[in-house]
C-alpha atoms as a PDB file:
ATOM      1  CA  UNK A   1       0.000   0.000   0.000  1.00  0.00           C
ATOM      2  CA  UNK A   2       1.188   3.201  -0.817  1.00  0.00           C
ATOM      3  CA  UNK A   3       2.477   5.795   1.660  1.00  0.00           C
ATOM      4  CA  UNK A   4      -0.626   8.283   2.472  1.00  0.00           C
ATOM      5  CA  UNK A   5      -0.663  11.942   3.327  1.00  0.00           C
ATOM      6  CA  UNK A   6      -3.747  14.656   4.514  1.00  0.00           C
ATOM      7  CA  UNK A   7      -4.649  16.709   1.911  1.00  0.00           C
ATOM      8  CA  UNK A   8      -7.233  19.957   2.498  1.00  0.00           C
ATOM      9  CA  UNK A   9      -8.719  21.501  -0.634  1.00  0.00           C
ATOM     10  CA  UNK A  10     -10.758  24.710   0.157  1.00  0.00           C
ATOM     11  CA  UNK A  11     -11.673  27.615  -1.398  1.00  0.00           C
ATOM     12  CA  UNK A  12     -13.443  30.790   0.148  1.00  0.00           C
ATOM     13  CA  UNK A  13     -16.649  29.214   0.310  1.00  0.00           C
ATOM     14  CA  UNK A  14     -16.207  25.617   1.832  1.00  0.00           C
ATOM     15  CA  UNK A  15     -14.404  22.512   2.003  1.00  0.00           C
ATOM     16  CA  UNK A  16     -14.100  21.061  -0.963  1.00  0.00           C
ATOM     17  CA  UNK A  17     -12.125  17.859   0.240  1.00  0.00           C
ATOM     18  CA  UNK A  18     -10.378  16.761   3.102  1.00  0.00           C
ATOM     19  CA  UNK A  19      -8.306  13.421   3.776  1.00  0.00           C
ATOM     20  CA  UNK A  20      -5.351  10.741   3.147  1.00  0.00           C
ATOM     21  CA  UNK A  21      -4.604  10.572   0.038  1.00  0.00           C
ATOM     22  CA  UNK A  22      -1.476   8.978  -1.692  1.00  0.00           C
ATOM     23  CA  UNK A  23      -1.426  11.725  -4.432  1.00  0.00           C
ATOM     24  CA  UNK A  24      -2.440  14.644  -5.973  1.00  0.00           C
ATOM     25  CA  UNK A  25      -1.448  16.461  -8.814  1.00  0.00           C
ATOM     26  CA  UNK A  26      -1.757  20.946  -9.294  1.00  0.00           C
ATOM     27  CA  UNK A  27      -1.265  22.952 -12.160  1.00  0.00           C
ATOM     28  CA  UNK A  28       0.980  25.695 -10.677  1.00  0.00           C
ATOM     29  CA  UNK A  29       1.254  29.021 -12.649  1.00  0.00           C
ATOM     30  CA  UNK A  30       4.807  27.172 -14.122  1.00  0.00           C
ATOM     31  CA  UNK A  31       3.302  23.464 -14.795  1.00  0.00           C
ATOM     32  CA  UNK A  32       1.672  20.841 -13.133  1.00  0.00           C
ATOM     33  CA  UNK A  33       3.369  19.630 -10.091  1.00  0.00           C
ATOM     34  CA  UNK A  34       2.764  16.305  -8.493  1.00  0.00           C
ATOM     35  CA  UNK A  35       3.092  15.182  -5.199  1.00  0.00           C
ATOM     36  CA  UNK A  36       3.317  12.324  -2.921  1.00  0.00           C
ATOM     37  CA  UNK A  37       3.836  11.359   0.530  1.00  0.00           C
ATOM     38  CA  UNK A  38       7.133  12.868   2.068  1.00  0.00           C
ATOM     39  CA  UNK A  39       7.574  15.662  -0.629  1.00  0.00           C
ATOM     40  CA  UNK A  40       9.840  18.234   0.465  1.00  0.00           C
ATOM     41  CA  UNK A  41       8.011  22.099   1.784  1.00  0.00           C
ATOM     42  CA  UNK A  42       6.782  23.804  -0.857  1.00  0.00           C
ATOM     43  CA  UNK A  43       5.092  26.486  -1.536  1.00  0.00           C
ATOM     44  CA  UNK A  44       3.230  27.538  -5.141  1.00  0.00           C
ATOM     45  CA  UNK A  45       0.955  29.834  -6.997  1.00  0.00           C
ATOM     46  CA  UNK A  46      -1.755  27.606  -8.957  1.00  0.00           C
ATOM     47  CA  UNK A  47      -2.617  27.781 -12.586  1.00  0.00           C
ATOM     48  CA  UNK A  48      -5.679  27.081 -13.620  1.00  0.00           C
ATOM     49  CA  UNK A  49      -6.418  23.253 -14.764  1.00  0.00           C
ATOM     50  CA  UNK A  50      -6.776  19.795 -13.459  1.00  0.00           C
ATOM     51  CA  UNK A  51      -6.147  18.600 -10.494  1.00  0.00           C
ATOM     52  CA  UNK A  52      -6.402  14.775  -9.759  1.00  0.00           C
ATOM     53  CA  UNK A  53      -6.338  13.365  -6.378  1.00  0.00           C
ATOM     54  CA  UNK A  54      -5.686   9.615  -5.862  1.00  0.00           C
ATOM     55  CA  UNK A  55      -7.461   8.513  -2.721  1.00  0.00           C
ATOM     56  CA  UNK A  56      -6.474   5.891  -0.067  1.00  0.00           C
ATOM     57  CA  UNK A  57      -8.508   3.288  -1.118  1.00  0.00           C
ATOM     58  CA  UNK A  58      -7.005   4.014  -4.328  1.00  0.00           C
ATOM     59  CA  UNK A  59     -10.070   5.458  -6.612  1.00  0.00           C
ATOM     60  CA  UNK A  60      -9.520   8.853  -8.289  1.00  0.00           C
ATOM     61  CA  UNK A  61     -11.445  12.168  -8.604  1.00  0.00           C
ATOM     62  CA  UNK A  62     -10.335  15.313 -11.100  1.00  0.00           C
ATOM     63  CA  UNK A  63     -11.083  18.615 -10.141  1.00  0.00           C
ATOM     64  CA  UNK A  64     -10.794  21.513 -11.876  1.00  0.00           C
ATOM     65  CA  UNK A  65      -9.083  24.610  -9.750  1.00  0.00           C
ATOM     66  CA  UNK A  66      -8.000  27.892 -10.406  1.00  0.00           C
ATOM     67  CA  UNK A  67      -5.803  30.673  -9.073  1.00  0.00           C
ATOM     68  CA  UNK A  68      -4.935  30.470  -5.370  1.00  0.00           C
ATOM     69  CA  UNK A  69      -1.725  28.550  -3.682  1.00  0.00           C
ATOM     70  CA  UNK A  70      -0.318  25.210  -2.599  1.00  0.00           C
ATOM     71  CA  UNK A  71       1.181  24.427   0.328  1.00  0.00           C
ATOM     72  CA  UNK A  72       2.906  21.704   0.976  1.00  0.00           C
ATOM     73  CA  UNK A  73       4.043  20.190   4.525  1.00  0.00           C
ATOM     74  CA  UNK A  74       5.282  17.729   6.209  1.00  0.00           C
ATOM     75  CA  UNK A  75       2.454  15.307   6.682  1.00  0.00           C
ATOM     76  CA  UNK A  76       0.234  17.491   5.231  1.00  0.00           C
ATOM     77  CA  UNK A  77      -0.409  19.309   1.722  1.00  0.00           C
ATOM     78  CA  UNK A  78      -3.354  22.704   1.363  1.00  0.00           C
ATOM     79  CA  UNK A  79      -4.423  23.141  -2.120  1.00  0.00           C
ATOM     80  CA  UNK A  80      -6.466  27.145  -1.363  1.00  0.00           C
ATOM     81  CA  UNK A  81      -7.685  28.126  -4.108  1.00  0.00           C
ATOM     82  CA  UNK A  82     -10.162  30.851  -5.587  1.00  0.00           C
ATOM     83  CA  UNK A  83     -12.314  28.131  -6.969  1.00  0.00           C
ATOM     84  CA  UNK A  84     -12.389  24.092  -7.149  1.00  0.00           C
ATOM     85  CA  UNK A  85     -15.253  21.786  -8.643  1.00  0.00           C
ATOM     86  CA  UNK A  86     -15.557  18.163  -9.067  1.00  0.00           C
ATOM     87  CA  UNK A  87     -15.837  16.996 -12.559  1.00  0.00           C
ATOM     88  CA  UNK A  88     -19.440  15.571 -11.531  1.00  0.00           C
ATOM     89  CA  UNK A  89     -20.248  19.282 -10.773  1.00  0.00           C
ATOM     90  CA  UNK A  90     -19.524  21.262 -13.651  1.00  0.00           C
ATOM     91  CA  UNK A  91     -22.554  23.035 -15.695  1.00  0.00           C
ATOM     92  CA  UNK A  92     -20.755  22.213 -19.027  1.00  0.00           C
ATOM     93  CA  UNK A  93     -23.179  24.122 -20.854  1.00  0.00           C
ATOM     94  CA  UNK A  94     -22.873  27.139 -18.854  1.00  0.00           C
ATOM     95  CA  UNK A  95     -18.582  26.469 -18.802  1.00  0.00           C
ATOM     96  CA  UNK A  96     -19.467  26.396 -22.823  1.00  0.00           C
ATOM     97  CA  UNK A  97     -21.396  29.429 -22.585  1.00  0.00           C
ATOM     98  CA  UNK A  98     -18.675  31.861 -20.475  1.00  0.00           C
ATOM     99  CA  UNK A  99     -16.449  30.255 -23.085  1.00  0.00           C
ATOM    100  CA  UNK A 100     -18.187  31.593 -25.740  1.00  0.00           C
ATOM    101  CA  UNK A 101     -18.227  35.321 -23.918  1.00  0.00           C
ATOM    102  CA  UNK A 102     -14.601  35.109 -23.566  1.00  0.00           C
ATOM    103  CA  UNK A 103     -13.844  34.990 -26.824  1.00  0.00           C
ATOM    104  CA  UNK A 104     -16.672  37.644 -27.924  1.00  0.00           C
ATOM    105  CA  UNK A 105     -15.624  40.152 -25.585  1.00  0.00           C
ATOM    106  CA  UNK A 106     -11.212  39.039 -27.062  1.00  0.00           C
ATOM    107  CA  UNK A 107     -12.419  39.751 -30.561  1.00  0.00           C
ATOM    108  CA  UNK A 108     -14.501  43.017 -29.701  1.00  0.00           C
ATOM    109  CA  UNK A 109     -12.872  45.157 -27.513  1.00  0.00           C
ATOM    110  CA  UNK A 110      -9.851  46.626 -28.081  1.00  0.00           C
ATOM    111  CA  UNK A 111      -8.965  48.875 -24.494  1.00  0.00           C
ATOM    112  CA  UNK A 112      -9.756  45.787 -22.413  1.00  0.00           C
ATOM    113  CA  UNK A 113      -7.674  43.677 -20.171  1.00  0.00           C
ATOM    114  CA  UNK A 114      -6.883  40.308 -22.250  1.00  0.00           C
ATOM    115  CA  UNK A 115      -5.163  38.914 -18.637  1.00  0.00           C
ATOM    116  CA  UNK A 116      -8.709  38.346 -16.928  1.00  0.00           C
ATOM    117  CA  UNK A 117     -10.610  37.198 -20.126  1.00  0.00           C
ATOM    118  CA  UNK A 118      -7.858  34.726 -21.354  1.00  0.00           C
ATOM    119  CA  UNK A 119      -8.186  33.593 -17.456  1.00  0.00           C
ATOM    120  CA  UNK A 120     -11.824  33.168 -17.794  1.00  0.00           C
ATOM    121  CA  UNK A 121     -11.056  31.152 -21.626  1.00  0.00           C
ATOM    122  CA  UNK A 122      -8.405  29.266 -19.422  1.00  0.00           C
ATOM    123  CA  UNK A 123     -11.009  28.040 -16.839  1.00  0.00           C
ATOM    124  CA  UNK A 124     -14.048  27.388 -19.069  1.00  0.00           C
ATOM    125  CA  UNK A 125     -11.638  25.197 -21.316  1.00  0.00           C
ATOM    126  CA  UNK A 126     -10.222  23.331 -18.301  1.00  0.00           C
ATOM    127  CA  UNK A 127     -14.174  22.950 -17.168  1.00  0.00           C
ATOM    128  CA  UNK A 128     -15.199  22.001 -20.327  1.00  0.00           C
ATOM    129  CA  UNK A 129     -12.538  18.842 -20.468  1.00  0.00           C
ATOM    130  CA  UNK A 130     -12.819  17.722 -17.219  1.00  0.00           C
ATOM    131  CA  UNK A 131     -16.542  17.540 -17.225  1.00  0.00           C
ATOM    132  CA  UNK A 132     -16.251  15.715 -20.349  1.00  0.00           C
ATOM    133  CA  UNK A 133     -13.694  13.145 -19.319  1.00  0.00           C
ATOM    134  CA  UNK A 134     -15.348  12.510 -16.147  1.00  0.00           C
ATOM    135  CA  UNK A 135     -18.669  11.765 -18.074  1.00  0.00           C
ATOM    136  CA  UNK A 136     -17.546   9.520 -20.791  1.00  0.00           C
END
């Protein structure tokens, strides 16, 4: 059996999940970083993307998470971030939808700030995939 550590994932609002796990994997604003039991302290700035956690009894669940930080610990790794669904929660018509806004407002505007939109594109693509994987 594979070593096991506590993971916390939690956003602003609530708990999203809490317990051993034997991975988990982030997209950090420089890739995706993975991490298992023992990992050395870290600290990082998430991306926006998939995150998969591999549970104790060894089933799997993909979330999709963006902005906010990791923190990894000794025994104990904190994914906080500014927003975190399940793939069995995601509206994918309504991710399809605020994709479809993103790239209106991209092609329409010219004074605008392309940083949050192409964040918003970012995070209705990720939604969009990992609804669709988790569904198929």
């Amino acid at each position: 059996m594979a070593a096991t550590f506590n993971l916390n994932i939690v956003t602003p609002e609530k708990t999203v999940l809490s317990g051993d796990v034997t991975s988990v994997q982030v997209p950090s604003v420089e890739g995706s970083l993975g991490i298992l039991a023992g990992h050395a302290p870290l600290l990082a700035e998430l991306g926006v993307g998939e995150c998969v956690v591999r549970l104790a009894d060894g089933t799997t669940r993909q979330l999709v998470v963006a902005g906010g930080f990791l923190d990894v610990a000794k025994t104990k790794v904190s994914v906080l971030a500014n927003t975190a669904e399940f793939d069995d929660e995601i509206d994918v018509s309504r991710a399809e939808a605020s994709l479809i806004r993103a790239r209106e407002l991209l092609s329409s505007a010219e004074s605008i700030d392309r940083t949050e939109i192409m964040e918003s594109m970012r995070r209705a693509q990720a939604r969009i995939r990992i609804a669709k994987s988790g569904n198929s």
